[in-house]
Structure formats: C-alpha cells, structure tokens
N, C-alpha and C. Protein backbone atom coordinates (compact mmCIF):
# COMPACT_ATOMS: atom_id res chain seq x y z
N UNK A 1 -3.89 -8.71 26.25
CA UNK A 1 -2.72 -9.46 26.64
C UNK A 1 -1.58 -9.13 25.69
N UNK A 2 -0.72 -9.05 26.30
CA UNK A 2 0.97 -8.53 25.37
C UNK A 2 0.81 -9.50 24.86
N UNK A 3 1.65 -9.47 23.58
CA UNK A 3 1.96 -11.27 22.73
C UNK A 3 3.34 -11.46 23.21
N UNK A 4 4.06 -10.86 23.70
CA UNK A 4 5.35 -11.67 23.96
C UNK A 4 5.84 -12.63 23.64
N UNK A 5 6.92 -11.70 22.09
CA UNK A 5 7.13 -12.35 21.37
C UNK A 5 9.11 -12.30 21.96
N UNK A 6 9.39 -12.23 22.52
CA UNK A 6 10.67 -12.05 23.02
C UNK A 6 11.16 -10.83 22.73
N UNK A 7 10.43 -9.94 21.68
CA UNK A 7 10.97 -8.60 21.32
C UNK A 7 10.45 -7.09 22.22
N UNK A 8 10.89 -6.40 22.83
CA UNK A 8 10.09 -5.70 23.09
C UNK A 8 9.46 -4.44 21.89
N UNK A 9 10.21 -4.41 20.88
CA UNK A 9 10.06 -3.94 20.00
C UNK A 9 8.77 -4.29 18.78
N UNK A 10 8.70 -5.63 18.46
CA UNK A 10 7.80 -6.11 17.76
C UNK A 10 6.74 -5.66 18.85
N UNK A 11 6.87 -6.45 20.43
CA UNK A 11 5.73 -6.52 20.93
C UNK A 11 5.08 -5.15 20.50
N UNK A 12 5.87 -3.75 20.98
CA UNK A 12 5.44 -2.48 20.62
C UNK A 12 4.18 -2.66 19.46
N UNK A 13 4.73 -2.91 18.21
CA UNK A 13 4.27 -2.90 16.47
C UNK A 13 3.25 -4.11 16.99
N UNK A 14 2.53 -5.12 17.30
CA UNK A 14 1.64 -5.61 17.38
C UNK A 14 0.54 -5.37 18.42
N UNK A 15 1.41 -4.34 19.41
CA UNK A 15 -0.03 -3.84 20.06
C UNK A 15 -0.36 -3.27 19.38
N UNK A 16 0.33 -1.69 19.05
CA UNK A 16 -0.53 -0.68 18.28
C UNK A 16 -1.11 -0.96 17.37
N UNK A 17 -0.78 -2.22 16.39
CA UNK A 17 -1.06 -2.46 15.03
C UNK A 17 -2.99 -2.50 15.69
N UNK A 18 -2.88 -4.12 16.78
CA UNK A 18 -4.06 -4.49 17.21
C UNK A 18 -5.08 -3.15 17.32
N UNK A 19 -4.53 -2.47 18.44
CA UNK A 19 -5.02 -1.31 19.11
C UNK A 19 -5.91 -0.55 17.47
N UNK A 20 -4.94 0.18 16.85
CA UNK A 20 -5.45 0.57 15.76
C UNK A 20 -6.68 0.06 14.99
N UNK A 21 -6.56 -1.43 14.48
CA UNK A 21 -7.12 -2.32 13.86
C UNK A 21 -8.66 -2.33 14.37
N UNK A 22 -8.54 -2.30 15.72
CA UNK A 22 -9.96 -2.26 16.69
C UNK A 22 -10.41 -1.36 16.68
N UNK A 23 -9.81 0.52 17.02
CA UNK A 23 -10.26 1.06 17.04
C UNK A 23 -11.02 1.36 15.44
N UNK A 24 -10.10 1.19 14.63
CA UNK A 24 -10.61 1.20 13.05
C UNK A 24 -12.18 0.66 12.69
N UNK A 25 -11.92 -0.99 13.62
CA UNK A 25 -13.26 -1.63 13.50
C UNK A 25 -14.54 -1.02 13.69
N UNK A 26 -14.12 -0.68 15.24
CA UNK A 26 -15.13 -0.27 15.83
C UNK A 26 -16.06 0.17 15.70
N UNK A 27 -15.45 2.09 14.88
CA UNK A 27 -15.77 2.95 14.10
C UNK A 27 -16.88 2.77 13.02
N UNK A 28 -16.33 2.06 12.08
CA UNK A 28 -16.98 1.67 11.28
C UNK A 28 -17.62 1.05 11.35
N UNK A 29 -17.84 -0.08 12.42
CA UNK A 29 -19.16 -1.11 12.72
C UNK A 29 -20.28 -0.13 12.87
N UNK A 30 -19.90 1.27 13.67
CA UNK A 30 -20.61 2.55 13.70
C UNK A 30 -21.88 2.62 13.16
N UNK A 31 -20.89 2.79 11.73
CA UNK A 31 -21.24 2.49 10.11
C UNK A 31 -21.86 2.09 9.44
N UNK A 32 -22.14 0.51 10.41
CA UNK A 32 -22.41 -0.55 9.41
C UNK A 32 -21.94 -1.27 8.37
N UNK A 33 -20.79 -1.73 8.68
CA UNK A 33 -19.62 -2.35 8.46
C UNK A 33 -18.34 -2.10 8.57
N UNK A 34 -17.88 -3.05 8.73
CA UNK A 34 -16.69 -4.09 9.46
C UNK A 34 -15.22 -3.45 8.55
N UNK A 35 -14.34 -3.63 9.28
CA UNK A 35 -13.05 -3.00 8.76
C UNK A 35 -12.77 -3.99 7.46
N UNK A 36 -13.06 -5.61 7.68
CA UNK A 36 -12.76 -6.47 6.68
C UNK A 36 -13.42 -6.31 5.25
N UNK A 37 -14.96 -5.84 5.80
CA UNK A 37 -16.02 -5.70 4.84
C UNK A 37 -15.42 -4.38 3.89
N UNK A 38 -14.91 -2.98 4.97
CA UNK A 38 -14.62 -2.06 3.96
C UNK A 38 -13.33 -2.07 3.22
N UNK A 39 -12.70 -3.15 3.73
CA UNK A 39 -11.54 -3.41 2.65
C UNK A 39 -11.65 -4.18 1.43
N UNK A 40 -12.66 -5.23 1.48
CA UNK A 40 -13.05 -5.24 -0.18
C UNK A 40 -13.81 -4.77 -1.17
N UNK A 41 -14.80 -3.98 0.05
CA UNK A 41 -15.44 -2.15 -1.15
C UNK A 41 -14.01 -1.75 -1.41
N UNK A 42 -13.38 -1.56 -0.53
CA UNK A 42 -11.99 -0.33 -0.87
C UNK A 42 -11.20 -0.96 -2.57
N UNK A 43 -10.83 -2.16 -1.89
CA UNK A 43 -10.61 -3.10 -3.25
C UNK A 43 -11.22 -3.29 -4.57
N UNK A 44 -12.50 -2.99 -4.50
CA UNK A 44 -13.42 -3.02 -5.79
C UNK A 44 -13.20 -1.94 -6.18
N UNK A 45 -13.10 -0.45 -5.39
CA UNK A 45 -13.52 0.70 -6.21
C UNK A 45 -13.20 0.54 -7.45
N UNK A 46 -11.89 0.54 -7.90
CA UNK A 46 -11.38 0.92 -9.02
C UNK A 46 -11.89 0.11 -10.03
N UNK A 47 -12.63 -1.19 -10.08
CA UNK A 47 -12.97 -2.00 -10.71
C UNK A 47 -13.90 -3.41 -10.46
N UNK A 48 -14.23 -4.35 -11.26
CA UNK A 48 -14.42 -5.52 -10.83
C UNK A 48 -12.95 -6.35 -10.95
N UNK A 49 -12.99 -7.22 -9.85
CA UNK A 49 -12.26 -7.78 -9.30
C UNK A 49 -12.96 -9.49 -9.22
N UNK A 50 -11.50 -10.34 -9.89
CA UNK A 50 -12.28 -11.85 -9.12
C UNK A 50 -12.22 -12.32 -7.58
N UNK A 51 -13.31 -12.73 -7.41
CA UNK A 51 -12.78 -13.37 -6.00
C UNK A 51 -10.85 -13.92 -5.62
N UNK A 52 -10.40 -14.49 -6.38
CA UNK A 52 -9.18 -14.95 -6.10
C UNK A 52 -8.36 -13.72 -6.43
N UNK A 53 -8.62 -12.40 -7.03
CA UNK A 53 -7.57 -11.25 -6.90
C UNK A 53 -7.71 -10.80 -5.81
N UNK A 54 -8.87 -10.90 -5.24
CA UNK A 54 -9.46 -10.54 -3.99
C UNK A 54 -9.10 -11.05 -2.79
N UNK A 55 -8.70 -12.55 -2.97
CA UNK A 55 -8.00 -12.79 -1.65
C UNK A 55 -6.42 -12.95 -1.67
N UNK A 56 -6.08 -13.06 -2.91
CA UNK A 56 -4.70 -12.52 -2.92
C UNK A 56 -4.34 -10.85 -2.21
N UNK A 57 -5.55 -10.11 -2.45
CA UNK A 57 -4.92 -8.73 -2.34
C UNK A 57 -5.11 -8.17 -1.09
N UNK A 58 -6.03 -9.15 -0.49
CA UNK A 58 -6.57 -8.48 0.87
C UNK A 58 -5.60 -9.40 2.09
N UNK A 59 -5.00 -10.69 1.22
CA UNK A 59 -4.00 -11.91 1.81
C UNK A 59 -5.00 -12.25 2.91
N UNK A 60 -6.11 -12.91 2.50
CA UNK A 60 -6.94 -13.75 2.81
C UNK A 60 -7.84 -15.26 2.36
N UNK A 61 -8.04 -15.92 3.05
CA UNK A 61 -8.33 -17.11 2.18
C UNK A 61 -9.70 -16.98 1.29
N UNK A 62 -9.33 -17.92 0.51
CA UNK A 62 -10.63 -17.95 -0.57
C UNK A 62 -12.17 -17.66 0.18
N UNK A 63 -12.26 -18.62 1.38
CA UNK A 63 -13.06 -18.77 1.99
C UNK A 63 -13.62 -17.94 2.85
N UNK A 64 -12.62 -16.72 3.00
CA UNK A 64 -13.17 -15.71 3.93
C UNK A 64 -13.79 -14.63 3.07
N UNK A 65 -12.85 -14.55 1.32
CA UNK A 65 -13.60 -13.19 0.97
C UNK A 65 -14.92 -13.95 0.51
N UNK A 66 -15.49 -15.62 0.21
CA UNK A 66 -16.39 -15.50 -0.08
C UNK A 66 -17.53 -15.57 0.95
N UNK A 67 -17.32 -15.15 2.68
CA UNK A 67 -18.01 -15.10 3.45
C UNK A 67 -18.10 -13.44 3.70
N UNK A 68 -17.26 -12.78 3.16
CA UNK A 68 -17.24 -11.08 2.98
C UNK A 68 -18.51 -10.93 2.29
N UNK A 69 -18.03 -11.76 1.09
CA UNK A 69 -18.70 -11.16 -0.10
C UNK A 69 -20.19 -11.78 -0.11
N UNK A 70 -20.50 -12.43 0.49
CA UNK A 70 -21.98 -13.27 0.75
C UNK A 70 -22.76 -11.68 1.59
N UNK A 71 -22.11 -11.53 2.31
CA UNK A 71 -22.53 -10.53 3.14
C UNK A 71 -22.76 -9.36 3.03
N UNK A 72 -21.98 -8.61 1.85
CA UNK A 72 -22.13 -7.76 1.39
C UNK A 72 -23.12 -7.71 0.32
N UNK A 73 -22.99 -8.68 -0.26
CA UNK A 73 -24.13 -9.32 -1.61
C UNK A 73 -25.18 -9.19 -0.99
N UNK A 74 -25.83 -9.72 -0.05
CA UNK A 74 -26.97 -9.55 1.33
C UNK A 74 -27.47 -7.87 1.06
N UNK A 75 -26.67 -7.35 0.96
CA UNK A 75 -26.92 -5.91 2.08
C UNK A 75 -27.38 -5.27 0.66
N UNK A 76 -26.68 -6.10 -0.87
CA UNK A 76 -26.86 -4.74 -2.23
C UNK A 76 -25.85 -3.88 -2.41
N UNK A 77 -24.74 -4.17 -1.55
CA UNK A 77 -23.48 -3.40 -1.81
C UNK A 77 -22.34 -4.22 -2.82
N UNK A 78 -22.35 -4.83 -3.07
CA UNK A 78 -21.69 -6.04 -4.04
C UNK A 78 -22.50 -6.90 -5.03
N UNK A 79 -22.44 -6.82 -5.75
CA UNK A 79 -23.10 -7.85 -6.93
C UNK A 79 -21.49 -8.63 -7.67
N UNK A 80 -22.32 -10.08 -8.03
CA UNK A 80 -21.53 -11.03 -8.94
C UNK A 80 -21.64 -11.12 -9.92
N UNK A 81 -20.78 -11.20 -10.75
CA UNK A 81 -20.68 -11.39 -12.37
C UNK A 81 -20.29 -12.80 -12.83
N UNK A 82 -20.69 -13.05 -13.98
CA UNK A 82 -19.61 -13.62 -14.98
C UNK A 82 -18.44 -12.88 -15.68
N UNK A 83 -17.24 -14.04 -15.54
CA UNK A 83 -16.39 -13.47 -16.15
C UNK A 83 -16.60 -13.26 -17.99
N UNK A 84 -16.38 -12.57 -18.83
CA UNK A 84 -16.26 -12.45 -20.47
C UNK A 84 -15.44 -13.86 -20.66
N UNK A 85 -14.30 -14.20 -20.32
CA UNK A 85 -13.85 -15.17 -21.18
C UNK A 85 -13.51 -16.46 -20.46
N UNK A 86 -13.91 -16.71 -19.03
CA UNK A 86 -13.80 -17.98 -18.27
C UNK A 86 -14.72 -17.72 -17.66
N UNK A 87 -15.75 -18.71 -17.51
CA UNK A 87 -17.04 -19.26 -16.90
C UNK A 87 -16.47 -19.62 -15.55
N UNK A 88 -15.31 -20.33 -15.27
CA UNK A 88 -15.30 -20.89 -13.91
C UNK A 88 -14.59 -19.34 -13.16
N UNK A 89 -14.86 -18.23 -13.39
CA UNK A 89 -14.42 -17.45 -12.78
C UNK A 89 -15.35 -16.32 -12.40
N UNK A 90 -15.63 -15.41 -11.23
CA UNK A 90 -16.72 -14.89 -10.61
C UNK A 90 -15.81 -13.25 -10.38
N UNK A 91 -16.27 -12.44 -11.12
CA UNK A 91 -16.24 -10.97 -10.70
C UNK A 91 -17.02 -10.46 -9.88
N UNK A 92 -16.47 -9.80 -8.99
CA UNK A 92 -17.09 -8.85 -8.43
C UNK A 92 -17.06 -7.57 -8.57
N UNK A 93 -18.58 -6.64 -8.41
CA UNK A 93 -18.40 -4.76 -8.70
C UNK A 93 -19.33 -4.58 -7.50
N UNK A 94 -18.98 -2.93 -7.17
CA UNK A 94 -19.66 -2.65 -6.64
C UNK A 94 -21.03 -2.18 -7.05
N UNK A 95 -21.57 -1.75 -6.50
CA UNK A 95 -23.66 -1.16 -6.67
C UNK A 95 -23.09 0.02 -6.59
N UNK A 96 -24.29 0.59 -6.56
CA UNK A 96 -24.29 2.03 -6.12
C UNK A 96 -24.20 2.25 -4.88
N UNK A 97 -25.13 1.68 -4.14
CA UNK A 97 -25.14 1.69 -2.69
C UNK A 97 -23.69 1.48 -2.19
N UNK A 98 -23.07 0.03 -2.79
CA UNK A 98 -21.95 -0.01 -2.41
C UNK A 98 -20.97 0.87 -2.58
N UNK A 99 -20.79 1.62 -3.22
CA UNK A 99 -20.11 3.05 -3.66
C UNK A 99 -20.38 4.08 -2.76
N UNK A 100 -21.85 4.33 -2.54
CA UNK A 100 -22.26 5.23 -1.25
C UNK A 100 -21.43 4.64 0.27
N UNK A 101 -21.21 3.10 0.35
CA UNK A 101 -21.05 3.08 1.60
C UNK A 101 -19.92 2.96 1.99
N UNK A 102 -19.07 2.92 0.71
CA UNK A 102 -17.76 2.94 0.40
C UNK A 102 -17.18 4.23 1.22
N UNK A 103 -17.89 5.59 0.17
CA UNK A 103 -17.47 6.96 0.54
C UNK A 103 -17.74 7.42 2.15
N UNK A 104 -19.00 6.70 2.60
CA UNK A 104 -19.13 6.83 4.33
C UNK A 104 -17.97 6.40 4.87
N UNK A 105 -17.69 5.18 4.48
CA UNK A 105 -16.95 4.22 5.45
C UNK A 105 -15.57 5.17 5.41
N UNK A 106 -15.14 5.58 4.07
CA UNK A 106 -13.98 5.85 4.10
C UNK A 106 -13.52 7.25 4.92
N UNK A 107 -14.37 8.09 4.78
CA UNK A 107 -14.08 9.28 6.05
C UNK A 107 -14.57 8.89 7.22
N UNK A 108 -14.67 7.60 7.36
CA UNK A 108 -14.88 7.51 8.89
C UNK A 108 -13.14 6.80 9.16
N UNK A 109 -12.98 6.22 8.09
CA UNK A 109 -11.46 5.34 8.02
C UNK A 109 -10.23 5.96 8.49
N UNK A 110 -10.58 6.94 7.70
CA UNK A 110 -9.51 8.22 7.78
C UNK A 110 -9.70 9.18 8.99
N UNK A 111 -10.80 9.01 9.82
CA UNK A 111 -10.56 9.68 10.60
C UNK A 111 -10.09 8.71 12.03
N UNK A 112 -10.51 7.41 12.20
CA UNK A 112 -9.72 6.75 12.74
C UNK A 112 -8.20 6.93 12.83
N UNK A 113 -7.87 6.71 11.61
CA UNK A 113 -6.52 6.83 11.27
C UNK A 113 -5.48 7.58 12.02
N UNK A 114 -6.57 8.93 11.54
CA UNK A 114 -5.72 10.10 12.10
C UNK A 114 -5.54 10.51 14.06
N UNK A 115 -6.88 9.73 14.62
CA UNK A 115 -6.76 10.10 15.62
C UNK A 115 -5.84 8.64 16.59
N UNK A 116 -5.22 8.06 15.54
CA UNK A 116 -4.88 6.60 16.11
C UNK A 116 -3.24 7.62 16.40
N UNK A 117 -3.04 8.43 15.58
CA UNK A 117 -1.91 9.09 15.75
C UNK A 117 -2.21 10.69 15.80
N UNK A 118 -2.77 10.95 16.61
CA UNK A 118 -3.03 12.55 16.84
C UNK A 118 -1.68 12.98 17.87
N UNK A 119 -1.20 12.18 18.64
CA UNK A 119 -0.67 12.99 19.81
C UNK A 119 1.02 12.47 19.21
N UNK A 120 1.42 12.28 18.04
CA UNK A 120 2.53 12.32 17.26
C UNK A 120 2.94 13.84 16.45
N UNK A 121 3.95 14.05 16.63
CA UNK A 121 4.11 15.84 15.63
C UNK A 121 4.17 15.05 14.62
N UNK A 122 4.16 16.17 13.75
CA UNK A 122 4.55 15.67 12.04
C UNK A 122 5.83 14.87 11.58
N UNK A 123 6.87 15.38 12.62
CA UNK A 123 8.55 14.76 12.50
C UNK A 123 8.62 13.24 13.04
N UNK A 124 7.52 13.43 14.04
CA UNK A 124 7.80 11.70 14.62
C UNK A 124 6.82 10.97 13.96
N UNK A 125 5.83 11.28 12.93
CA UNK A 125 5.00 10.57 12.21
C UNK A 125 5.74 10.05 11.04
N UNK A 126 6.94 10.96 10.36
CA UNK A 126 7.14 10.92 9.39
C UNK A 126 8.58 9.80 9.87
N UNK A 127 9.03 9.76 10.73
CA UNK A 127 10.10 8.84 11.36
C UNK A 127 9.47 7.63 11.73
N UNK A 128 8.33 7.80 12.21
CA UNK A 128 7.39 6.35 12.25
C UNK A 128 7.20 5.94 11.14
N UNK A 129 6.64 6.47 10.14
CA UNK A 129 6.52 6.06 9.05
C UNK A 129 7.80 5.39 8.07
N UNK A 130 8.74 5.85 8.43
CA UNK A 130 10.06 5.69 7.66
C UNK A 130 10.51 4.32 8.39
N UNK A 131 10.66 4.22 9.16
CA UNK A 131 11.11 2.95 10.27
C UNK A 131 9.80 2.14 10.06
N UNK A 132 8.71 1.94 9.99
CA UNK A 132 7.63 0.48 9.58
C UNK A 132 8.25 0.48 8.15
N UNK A 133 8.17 1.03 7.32
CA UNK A 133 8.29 0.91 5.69
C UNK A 133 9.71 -0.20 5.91
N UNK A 134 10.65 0.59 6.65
CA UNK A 134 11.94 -0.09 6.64
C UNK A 134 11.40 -1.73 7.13
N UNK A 135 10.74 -1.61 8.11
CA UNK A 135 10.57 -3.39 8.83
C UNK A 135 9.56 -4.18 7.21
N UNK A 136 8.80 -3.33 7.13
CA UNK A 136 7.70 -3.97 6.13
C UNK A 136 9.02 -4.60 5.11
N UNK A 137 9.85 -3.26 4.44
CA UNK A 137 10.30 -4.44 3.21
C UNK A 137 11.77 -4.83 3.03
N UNK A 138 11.81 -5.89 4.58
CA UNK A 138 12.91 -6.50 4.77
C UNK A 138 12.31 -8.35 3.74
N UNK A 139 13.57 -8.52 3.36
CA UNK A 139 13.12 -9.69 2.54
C UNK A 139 12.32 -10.95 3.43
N UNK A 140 11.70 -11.64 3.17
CA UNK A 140 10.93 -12.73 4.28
C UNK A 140 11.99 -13.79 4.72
N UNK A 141 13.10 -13.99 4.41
CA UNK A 141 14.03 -15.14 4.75
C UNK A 141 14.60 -14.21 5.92
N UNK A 142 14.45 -12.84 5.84
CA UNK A 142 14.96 -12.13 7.49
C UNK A 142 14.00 -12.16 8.59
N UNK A 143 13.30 -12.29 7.98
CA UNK A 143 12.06 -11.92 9.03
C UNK A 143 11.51 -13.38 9.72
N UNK A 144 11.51 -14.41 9.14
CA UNK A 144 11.26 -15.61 9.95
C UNK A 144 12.43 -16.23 10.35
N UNK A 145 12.71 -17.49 11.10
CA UNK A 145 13.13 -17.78 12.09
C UNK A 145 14.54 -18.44 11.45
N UNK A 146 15.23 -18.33 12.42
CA UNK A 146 17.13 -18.27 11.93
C UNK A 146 16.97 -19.71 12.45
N UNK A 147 18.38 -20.33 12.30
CA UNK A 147 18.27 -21.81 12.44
C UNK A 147 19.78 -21.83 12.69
N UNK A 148 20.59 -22.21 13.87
CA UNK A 148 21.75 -21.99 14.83
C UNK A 148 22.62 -23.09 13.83
C-alpha cells in the first residue's frame, strides 16, 4: 500500500526505502538472520558496545536491542559483559561465530544493495545519492510539520 503522505515525492523515498529494506531482509533471513539482527553485529564489529550505545545508534528502543540481543546471545553470536567501571552497565562483543556471521551476512548485504540499484548508471546513482544526503541533513524543525 502507498503511504500517501500528500507528497508524491516522499511517497517515492518510502516505497523504495521499504522495497529495499525487505528485499535486504529477506536475503539475509537466507542467512539466518534478520536485517535488524545484522545491524547490531555490524555495530559491534569495531568493539564492545553498551546496550544503550546500541540503541542510540541503531535509533531503537532499549527494549528492542535487548530482544536483538537475547537472540543473538541464543545462537553464540553475542556474549555480555560487565562493564570495568559501572556495574549497572552491560557490554556487548561479538564471538567468533558472531564475527563469522557477521562476514556472511555482510556480502550478502552488499549484494542486496547493489542489485536494489543495478538498473541506475553510475551518474544517476551518484545524483541519487547527492539529493537523499541533501533530504537526510535538512535540520529537523524543516522536516516536521509547519504551523499556519
């Protein structure tokens, strides 16, 4: 279903976004896990991470990365820590496994990606690209709702 949002323009940017998002899923459910799931492997690589950097970074609620992270913890791809200098705080790293399923997931990611935009030349990718960046970092007092 269109969202018809009065724009035909947005509408455009929230199908494809959807469209993408699914096909992304899909893929990777392939996999054995979930686009959500490989975005907080993606998030860990570089480090351990607390749960609350974690849902700041993924801009999700507390409650969802700790239903991610239950799940992944399940599988041996995520383990929990203590933090070194606050007890009421919970790190997360990846395993090994989780690292292995990291590197699957991610050339499967990327190849989504690419075929989400295969039938774009390089000039209209790079003009697509230039025009979202532009919408992405309009300040947020433009982007929500005007008041007459």
């Amino acid at each position: 279903m269109k969202p018809e949002t009065g724009s035909e323009t947005v509408d455009a940017i929230l199908v494809a976004a959807h469209r993408i998002r699914t096909a992304a899923d899909g893929r990777l459910r392939c996999e054995g896990i979930s686009l959500s799931s490989y975005k907080v492997l993606k998030a860990l690589a570089a480090g351990e991470r607390s749960m609350r950097e974690l849902s700041d970074l993924l801009h999700v609620s507390p409650r969802t990365v700790t239903d991610l992270v239950d799940g992944l913890e399940g599988r041996g791809l995520v383990v929990r820590g203590s933090h070194p200098n606050d007890r009421r705080v919970t790190l997360l790293a990846l395993t090994g496994a989780g690292r292995e399923r990291l590197d699957r997931a991610r050339a499967t990611a990327e190849a989504s990606g690419a075929a989400a935009i295969e039938g774009l030349s390089s000039s209209e990718r790079a003009t697509l690209r230039d025009l979202l960046r532009r919408v992405a970092a309009l300040p947020a007092s433009e982007v929500g709702p005007r008041s007459a």
